[in-house]
N, C-alpha and C. Protein backbone atom coordinates (compact mmCIF):
# COMPACT_ATOMS: atom_id res chain seq x y z
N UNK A 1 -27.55 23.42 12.51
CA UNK A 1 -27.05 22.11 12.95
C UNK A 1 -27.69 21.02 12.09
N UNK A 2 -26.92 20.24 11.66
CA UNK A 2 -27.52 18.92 10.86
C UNK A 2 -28.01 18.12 11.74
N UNK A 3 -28.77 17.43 11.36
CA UNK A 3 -29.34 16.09 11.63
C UNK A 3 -29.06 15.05 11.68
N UNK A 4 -29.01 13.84 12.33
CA UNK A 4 -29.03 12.53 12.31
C UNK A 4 -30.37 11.87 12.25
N UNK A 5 -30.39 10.99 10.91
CA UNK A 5 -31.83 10.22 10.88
C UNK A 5 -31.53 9.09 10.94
N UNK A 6 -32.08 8.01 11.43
CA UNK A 6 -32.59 7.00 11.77
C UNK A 6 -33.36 6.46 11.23
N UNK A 7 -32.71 5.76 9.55
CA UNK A 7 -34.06 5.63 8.53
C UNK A 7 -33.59 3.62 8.29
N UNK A 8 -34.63 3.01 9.21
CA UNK A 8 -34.92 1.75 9.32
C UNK A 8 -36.04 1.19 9.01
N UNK A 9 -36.01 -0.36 8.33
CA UNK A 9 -37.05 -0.91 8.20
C UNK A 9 -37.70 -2.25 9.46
N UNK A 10 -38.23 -2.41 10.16
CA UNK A 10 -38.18 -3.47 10.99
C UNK A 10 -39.78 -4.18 11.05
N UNK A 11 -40.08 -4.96 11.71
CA UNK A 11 -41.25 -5.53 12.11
C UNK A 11 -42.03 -5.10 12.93
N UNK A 12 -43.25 -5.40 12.86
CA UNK A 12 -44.29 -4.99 13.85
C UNK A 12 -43.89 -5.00 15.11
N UNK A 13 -42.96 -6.17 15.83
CA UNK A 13 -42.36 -5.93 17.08
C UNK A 13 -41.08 -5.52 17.25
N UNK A 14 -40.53 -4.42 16.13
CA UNK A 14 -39.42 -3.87 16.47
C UNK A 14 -37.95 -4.73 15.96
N UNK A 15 -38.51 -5.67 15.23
CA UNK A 15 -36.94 -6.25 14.72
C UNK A 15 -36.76 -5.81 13.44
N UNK A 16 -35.19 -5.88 13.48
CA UNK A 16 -35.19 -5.08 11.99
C UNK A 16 -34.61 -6.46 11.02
N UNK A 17 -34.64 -7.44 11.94
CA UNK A 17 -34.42 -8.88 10.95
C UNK A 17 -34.07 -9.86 11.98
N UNK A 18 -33.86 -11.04 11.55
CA UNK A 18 -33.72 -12.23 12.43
C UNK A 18 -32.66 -12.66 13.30
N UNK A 19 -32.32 -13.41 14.18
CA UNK A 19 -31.50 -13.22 14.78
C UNK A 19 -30.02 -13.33 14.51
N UNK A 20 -29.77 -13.14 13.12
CA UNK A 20 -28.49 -13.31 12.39
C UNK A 20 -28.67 -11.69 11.42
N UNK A 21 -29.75 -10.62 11.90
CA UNK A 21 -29.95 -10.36 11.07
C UNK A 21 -30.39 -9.90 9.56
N UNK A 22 -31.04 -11.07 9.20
CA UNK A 22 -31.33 -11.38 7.83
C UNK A 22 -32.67 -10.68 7.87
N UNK A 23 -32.74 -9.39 7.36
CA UNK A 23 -34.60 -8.70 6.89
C UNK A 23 -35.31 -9.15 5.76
N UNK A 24 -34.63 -9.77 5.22
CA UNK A 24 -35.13 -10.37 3.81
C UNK A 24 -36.35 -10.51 3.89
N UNK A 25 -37.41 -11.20 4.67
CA UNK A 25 -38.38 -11.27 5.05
C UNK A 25 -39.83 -10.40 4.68
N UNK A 26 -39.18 -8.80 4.70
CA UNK A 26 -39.53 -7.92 4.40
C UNK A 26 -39.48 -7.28 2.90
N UNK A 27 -38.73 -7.85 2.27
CA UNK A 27 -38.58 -8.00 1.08
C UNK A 27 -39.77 -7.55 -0.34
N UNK A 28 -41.25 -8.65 0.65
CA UNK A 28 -41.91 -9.10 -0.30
C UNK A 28 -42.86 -7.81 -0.11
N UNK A 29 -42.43 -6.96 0.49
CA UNK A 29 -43.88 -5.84 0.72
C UNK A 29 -43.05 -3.98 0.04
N UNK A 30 -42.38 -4.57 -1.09
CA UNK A 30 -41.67 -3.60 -1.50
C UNK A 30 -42.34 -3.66 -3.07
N UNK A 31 -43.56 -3.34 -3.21
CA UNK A 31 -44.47 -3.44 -4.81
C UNK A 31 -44.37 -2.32 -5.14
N UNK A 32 -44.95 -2.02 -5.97
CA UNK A 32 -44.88 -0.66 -6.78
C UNK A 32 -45.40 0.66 -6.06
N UNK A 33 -46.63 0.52 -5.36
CA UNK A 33 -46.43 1.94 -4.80
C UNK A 33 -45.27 2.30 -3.26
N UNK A 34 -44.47 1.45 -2.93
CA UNK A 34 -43.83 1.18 -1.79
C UNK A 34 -42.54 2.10 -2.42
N UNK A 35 -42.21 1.38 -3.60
CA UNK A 35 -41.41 1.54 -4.07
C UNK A 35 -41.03 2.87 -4.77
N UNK A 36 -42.09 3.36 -4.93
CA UNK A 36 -42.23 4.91 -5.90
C UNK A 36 -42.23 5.70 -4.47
N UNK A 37 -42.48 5.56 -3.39
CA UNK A 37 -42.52 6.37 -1.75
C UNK A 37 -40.89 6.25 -1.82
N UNK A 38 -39.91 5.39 -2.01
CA UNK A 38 -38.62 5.69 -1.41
C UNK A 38 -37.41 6.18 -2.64
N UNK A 39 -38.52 5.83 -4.06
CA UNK A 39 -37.52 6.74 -5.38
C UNK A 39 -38.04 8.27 -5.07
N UNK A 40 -39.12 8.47 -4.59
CA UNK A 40 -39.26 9.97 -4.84
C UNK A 40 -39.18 10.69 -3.38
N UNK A 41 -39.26 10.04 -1.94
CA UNK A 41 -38.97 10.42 -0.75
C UNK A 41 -38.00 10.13 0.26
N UNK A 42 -37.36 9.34 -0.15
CA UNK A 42 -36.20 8.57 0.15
C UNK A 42 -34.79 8.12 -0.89
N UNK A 43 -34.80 9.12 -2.18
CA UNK A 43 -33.59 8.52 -2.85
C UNK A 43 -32.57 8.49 -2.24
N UNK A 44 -32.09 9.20 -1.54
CA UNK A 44 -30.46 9.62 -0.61
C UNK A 44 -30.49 8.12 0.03
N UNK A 45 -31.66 7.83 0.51
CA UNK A 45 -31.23 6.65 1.37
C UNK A 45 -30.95 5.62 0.90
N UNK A 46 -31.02 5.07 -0.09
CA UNK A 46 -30.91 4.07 -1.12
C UNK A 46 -29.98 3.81 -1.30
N UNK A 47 -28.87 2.61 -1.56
CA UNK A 47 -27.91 2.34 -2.01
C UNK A 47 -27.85 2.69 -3.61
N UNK A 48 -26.49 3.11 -3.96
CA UNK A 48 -26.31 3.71 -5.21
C UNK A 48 -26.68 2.54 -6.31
N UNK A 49 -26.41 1.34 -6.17
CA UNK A 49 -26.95 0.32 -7.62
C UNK A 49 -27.90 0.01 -7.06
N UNK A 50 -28.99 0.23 -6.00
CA UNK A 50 -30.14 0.32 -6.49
C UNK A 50 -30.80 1.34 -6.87
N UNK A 51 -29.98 2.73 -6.72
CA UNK A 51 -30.85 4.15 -7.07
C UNK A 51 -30.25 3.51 -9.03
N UNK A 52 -29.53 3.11 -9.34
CA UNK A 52 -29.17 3.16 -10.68
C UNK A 52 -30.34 1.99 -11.01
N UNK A 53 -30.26 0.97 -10.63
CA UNK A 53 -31.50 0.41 -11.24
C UNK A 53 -32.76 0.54 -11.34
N UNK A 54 -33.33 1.90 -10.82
CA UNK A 54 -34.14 2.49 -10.74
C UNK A 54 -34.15 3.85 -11.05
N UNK A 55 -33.19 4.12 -11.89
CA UNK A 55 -33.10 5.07 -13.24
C UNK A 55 -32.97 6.44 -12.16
N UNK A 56 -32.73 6.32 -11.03
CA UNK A 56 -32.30 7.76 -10.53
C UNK A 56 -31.24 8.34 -9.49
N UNK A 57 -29.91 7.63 -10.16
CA UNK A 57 -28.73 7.50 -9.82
C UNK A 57 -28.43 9.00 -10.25
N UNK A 58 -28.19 9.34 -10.98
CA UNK A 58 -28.08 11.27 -12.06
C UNK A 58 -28.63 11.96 -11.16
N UNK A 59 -29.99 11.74 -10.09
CA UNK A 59 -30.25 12.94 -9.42
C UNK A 59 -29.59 13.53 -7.87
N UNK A 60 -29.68 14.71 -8.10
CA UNK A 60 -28.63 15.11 -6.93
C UNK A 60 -28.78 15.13 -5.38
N UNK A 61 -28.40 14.88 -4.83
CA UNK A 61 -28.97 14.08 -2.75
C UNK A 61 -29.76 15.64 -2.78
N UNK A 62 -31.17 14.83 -2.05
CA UNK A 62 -31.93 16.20 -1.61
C UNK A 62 -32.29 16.23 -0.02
N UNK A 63 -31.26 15.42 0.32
CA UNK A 63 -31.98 14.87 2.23
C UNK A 63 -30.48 14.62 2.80
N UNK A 64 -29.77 14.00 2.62
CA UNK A 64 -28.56 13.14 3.20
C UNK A 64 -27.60 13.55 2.02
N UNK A 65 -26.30 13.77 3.04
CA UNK A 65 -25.09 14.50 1.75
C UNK A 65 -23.98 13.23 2.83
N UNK A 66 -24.47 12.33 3.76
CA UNK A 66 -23.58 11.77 4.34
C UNK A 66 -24.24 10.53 5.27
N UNK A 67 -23.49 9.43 5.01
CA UNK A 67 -23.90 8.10 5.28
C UNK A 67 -23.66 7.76 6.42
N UNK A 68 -24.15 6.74 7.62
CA UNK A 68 -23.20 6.05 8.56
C UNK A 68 -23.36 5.12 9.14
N UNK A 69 -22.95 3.61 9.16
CA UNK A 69 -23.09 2.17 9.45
C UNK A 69 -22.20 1.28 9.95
N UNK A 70 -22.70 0.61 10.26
CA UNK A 70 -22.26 -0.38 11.31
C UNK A 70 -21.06 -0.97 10.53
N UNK A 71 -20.08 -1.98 11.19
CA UNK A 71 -19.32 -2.95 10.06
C UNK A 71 -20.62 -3.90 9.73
N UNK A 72 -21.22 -5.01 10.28
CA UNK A 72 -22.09 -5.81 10.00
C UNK A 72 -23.00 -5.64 8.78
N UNK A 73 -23.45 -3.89 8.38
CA UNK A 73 -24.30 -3.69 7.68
C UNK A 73 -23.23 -3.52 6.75
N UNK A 74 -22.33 -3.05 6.83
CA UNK A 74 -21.68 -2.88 5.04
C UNK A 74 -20.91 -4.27 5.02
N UNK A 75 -20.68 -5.37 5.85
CA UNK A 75 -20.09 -6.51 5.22
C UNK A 75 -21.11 -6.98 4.40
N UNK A 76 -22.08 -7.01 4.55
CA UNK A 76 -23.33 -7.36 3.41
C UNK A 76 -23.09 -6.95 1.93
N UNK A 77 -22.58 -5.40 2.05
CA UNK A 77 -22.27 -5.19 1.10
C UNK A 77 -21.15 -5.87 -0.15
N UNK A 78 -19.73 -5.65 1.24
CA UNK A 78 -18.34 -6.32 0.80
C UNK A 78 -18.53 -7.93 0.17
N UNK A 79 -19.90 -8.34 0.52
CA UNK A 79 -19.89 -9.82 0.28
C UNK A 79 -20.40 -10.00 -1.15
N UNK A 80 -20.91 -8.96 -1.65
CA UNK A 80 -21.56 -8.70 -2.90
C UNK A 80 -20.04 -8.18 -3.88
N UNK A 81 -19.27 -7.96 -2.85
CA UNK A 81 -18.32 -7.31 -4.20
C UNK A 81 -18.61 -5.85 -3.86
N UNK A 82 -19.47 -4.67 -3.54
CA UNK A 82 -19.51 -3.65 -3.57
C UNK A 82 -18.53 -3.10 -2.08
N UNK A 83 -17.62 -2.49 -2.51
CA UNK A 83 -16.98 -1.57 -1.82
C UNK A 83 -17.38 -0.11 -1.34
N UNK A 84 -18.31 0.28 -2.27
CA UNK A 84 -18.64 2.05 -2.02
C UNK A 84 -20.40 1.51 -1.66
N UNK A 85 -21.46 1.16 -0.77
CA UNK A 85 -22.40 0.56 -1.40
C UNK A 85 -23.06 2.51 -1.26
N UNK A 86 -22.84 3.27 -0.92
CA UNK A 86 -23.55 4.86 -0.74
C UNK A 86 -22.42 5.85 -1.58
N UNK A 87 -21.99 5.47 -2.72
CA UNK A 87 -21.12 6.25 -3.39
C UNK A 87 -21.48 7.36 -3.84
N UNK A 88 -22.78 7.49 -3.58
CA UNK A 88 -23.36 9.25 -3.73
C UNK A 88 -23.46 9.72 -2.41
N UNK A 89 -23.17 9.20 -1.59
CA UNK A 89 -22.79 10.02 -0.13
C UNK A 89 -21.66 9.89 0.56
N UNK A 90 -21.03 10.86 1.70
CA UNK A 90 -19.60 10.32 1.93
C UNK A 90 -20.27 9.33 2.89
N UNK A 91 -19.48 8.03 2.89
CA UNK A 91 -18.95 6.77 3.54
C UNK A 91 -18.51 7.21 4.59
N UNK A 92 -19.31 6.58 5.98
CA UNK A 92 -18.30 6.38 7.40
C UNK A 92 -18.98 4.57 7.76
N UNK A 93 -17.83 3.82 7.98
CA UNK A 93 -18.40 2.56 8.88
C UNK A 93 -17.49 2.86 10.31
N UNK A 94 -18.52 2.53 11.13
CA UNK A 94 -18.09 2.33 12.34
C UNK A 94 -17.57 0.98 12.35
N UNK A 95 -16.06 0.94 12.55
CA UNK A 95 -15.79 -0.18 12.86
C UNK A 95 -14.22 -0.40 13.26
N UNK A 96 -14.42 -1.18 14.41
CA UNK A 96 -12.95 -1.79 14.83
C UNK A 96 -11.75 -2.60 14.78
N UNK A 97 -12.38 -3.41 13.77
CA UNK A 97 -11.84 -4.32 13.43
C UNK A 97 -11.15 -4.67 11.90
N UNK A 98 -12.21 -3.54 10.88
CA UNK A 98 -11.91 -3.64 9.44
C UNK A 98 -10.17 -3.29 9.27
N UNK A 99 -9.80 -2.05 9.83
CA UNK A 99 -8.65 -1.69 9.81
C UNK A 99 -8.60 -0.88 8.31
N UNK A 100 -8.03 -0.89 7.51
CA UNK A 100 -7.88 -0.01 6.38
C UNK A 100 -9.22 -0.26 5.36
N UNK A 101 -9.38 0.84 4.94
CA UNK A 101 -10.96 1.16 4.08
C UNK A 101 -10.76 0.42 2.83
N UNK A 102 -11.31 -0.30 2.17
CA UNK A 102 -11.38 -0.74 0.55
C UNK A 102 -11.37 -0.09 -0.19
N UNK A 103 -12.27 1.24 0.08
CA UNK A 103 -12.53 1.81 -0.69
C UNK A 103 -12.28 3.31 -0.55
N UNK A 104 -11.56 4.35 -1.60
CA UNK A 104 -11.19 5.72 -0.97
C UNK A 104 -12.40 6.54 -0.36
N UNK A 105 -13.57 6.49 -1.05
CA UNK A 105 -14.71 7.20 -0.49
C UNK A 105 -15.20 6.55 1.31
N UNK A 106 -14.96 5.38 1.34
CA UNK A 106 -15.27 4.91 2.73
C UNK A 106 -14.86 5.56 3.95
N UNK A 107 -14.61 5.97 4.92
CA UNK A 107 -13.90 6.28 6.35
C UNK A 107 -14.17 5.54 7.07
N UNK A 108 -13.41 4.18 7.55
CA UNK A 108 -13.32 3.58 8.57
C UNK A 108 -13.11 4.64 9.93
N UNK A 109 -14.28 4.45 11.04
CA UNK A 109 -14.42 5.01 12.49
C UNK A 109 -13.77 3.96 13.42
N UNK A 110 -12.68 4.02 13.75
CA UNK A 110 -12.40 2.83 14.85
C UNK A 110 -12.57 3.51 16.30
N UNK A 111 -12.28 4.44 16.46
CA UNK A 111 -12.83 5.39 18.04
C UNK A 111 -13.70 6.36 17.96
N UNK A 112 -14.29 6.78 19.46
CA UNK A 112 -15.01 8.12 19.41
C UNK A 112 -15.66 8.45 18.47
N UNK A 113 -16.70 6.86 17.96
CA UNK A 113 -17.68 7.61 17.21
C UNK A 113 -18.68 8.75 17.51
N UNK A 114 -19.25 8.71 18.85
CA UNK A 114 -20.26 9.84 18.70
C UNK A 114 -19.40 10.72 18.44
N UNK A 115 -18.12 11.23 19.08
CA UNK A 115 -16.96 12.21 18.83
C UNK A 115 -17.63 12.91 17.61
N UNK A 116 -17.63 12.09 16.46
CA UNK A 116 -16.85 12.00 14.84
C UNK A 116 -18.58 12.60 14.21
N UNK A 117 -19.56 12.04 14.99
CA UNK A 117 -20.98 11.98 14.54
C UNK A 117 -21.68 13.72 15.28
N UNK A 118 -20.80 13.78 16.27
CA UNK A 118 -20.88 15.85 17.11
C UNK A 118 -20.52 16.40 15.68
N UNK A 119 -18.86 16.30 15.03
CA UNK A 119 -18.40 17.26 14.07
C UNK A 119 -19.24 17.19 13.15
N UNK A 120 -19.77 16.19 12.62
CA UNK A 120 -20.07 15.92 11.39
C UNK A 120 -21.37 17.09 11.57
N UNK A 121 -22.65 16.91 12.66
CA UNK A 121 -23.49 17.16 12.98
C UNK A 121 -23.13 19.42 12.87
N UNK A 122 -22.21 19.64 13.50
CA UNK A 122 -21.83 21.00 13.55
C UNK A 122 -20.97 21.24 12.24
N UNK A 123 -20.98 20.83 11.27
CA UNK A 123 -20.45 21.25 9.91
C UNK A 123 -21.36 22.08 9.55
N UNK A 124 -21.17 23.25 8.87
CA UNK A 124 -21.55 24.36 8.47
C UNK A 124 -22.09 23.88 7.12
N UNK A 125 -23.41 24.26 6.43
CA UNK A 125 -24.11 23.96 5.18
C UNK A 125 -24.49 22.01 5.58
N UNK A 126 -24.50 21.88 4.17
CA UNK A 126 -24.98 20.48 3.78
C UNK A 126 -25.79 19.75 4.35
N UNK A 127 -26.51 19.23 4.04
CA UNK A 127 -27.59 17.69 3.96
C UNK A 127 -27.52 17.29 5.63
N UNK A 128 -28.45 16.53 5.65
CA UNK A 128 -28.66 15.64 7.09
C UNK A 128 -27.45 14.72 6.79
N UNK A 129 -27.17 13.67 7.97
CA UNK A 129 -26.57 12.51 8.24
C UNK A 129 -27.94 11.14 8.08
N UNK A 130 -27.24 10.57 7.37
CA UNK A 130 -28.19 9.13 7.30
C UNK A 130 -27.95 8.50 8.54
N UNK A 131 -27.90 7.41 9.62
CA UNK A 131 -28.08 6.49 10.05
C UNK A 131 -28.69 5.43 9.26
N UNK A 132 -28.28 4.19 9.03
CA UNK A 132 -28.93 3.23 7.95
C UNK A 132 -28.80 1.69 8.72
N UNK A 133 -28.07 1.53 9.52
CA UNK A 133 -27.91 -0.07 9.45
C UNK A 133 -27.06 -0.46 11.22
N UNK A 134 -27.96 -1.26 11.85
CA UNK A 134 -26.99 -1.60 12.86
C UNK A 134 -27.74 -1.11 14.54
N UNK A 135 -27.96 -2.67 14.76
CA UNK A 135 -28.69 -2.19 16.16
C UNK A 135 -27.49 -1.55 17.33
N UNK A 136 -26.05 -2.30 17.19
CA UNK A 136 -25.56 -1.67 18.10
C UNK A 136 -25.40 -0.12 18.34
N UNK A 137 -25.21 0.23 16.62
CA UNK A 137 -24.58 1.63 16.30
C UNK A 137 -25.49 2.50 16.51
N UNK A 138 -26.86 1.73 16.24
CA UNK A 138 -28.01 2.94 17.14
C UNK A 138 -28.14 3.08 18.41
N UNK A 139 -27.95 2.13 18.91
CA UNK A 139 -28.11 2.42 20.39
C UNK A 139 -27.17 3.42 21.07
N UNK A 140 -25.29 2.92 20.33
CA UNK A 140 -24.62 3.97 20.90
C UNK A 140 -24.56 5.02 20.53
N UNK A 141 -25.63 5.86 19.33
CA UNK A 141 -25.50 6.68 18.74
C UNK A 141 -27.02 7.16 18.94
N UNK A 142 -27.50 6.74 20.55
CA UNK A 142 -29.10 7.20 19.94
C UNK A 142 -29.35 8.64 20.60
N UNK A 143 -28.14 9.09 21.92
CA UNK A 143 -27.93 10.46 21.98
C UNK A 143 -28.29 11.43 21.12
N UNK A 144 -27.41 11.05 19.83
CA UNK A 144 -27.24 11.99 18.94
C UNK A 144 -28.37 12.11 17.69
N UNK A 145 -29.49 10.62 18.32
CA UNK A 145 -30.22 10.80 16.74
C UNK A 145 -31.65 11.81 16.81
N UNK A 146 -31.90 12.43 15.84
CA UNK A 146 -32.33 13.69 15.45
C UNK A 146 -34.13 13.09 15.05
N UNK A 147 -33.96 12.43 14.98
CA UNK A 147 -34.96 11.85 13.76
C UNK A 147 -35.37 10.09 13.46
N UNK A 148 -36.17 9.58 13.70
CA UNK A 148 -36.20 8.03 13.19
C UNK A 148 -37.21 7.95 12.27
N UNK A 149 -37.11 7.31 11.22
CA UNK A 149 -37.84 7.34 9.98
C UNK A 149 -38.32 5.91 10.30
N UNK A 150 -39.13 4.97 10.28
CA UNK A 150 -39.33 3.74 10.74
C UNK A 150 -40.15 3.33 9.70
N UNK A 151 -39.90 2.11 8.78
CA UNK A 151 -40.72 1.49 7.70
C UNK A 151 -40.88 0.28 8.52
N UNK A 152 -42.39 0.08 8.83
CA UNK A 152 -42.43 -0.65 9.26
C UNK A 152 -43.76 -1.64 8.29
N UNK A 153 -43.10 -3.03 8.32
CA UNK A 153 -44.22 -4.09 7.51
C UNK A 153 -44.98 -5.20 8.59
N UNK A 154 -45.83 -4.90 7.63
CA UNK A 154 -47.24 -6.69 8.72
C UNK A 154 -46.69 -7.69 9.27
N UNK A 155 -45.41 -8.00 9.71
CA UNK A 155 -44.95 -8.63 9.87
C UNK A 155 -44.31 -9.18 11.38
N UNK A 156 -44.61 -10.46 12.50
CA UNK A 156 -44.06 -10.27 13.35
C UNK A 156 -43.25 -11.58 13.57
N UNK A 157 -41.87 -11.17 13.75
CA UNK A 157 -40.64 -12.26 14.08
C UNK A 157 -40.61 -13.20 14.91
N UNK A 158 -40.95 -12.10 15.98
CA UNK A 158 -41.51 -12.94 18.00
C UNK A 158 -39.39 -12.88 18.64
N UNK A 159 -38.45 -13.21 17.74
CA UNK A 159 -37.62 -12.55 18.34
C UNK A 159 -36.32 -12.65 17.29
N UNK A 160 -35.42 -11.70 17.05
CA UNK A 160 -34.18 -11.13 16.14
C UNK A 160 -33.92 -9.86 16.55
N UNK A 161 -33.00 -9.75 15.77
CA UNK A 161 -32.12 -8.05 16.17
C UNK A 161 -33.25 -6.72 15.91
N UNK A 162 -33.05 -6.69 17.80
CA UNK A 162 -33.87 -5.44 17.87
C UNK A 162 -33.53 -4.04 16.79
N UNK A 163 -34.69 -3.05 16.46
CA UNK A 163 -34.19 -1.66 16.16
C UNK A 163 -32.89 -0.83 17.05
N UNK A 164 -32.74 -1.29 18.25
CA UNK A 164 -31.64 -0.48 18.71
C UNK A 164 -30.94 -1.73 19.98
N UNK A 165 -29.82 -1.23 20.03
CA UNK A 165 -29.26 -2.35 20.99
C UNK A 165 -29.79 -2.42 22.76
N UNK A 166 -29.26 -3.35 23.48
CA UNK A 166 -30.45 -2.93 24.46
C UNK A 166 -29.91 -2.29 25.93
N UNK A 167 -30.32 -2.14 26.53
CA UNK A 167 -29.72 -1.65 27.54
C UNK A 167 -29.92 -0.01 27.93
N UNK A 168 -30.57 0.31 27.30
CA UNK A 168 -30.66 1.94 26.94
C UNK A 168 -31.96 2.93 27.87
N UNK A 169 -31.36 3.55 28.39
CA UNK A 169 -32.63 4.94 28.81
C UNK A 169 -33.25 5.07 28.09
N UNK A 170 -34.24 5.33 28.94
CA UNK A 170 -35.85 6.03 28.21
C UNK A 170 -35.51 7.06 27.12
N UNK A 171 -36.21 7.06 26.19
CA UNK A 171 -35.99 7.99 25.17
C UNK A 171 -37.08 8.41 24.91
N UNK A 172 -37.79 10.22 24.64
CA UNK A 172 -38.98 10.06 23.95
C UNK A 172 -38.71 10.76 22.80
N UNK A 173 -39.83 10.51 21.90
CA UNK A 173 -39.87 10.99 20.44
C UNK A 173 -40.89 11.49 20.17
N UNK A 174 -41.57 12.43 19.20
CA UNK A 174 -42.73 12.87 18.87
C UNK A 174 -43.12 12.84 17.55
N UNK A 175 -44.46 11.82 17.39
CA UNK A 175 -44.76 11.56 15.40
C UNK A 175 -44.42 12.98 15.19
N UNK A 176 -44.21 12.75 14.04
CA UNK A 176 -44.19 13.57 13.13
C UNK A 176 -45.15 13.42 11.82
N UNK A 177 -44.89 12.38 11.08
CA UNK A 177 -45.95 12.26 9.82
C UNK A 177 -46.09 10.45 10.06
N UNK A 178 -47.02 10.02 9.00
CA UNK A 178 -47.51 9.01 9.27
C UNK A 178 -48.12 8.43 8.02
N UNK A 179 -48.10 7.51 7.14
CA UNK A 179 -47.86 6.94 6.13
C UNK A 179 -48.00 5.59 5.83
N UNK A 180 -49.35 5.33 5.35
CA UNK A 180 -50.00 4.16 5.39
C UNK A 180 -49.86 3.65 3.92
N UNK A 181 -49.28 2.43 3.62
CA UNK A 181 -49.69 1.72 2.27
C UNK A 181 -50.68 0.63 2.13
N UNK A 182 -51.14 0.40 0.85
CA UNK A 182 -52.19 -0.65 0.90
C UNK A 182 -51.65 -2.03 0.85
N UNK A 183 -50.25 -2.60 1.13
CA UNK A 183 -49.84 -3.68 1.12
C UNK A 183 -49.84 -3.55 3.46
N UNK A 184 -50.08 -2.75 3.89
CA UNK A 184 -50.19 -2.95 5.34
C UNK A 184 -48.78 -1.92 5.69
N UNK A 185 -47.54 -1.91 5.03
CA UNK A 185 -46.83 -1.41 5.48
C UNK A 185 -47.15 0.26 6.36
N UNK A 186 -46.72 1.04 6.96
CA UNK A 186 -46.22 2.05 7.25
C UNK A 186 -44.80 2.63 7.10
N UNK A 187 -44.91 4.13 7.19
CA UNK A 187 -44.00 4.79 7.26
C UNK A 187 -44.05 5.94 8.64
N UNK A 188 -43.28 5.81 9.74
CA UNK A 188 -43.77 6.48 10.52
C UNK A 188 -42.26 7.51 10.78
N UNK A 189 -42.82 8.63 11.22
CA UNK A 189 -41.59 9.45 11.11
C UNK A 189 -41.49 10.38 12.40
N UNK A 190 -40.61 10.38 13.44
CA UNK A 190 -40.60 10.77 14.79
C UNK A 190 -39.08 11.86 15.05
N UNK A 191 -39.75 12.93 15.55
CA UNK A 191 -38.59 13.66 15.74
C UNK A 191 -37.99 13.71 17.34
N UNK A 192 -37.13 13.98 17.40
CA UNK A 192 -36.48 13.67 18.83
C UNK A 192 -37.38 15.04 19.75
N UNK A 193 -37.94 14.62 20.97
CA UNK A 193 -38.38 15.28 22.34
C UNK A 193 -37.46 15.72 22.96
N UNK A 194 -36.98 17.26 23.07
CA UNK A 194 -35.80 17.41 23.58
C UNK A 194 -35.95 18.07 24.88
């Protein structure tokens, strides 16, 4: 059975950006050894022009063979002009409203996402499932998540868009690994308590 990960960056109190959103914030704690942790342990998760600007676009997914996000998180993208922004993984946005995909690699989800996130999960061979972007889509998808990868920086908001939407049952999780940088950040990594 594949996996669903849950690979987010948020704040010391759990936001993954401000109340519009915006993580930028977090930005500034992405230096060189931060950065060499997610080219060599995290490439899959990366958007494809930034795995290319970081010279390791050519290498082949060793974690995630399949993407999945919110509309909110890939209009970020669409606003840049990028249509495919995970073109080394297949494309799903959850979303209701986009209506037809931009892009052929994309799959617009307008129903029964967990539905779509069960099959994907019981496909025979291949890679984990990413989770990447979107407090709602975690929350309604936190049934199914396998795994939360949590980058978390020194940083506290006091209030913006939580890591998961709210309203939700108790959930427990169990560390898994744990990953300290010298700019303060962490990397903390929790597998689902089943």
């Amino acid at each position: 059975m594949r996996k669903l990960s849950y690979v987010i960056a948020c704040s010391l109190d759990g936001f993954i950006g401000d109340e519009h959103g915006d993580g930028s914030a977090m930005y500034r704690f992405l230096d060189e050894e931060f950065l060499d942790y997610l080219r060599t342990e995290l490439p899959d998760a990366l958007p494809t022009h930034i795995r290319r600007s970081f010279g390791i676009d050519h290498l082949e997914n060793k974690r995630f063979d399949t993407v999945i996000q919110g509309r909110a998180s890939y209009e970020v993208a669409l606003r840049e002009g990028i249509t495919s922004p995970y073109g080394h993984l297949r494309e799903l946005v959850a979303s209701r409203t986009l209506g037809a995909s931009p892009h052929p690699n994309v799959e617009i989800v307008a129903d029964d996402l967990t539905g779509r996130v069960r099959a994907l999960k019981a496909e025979d061979g291949g890679l984990d499932i990413l989770l990447c972007g979107g407090s709602r889509i975690a929350g309604a998808l936190l049934e199914e998540i396998d795994e939360l990868v949590i980058k978390s920086y020194p940083l506290v908001y006091g209030k913006g868009m939580p890591m998961f939407g709210t309203g939700l049952d108790l959930k427990e999780f169990t560390l898994e690994s744990l990953r300290a940088f010298g700019n303060g950040a962490l990397v903390r990594t929790y597998g689902r308590k089943r």
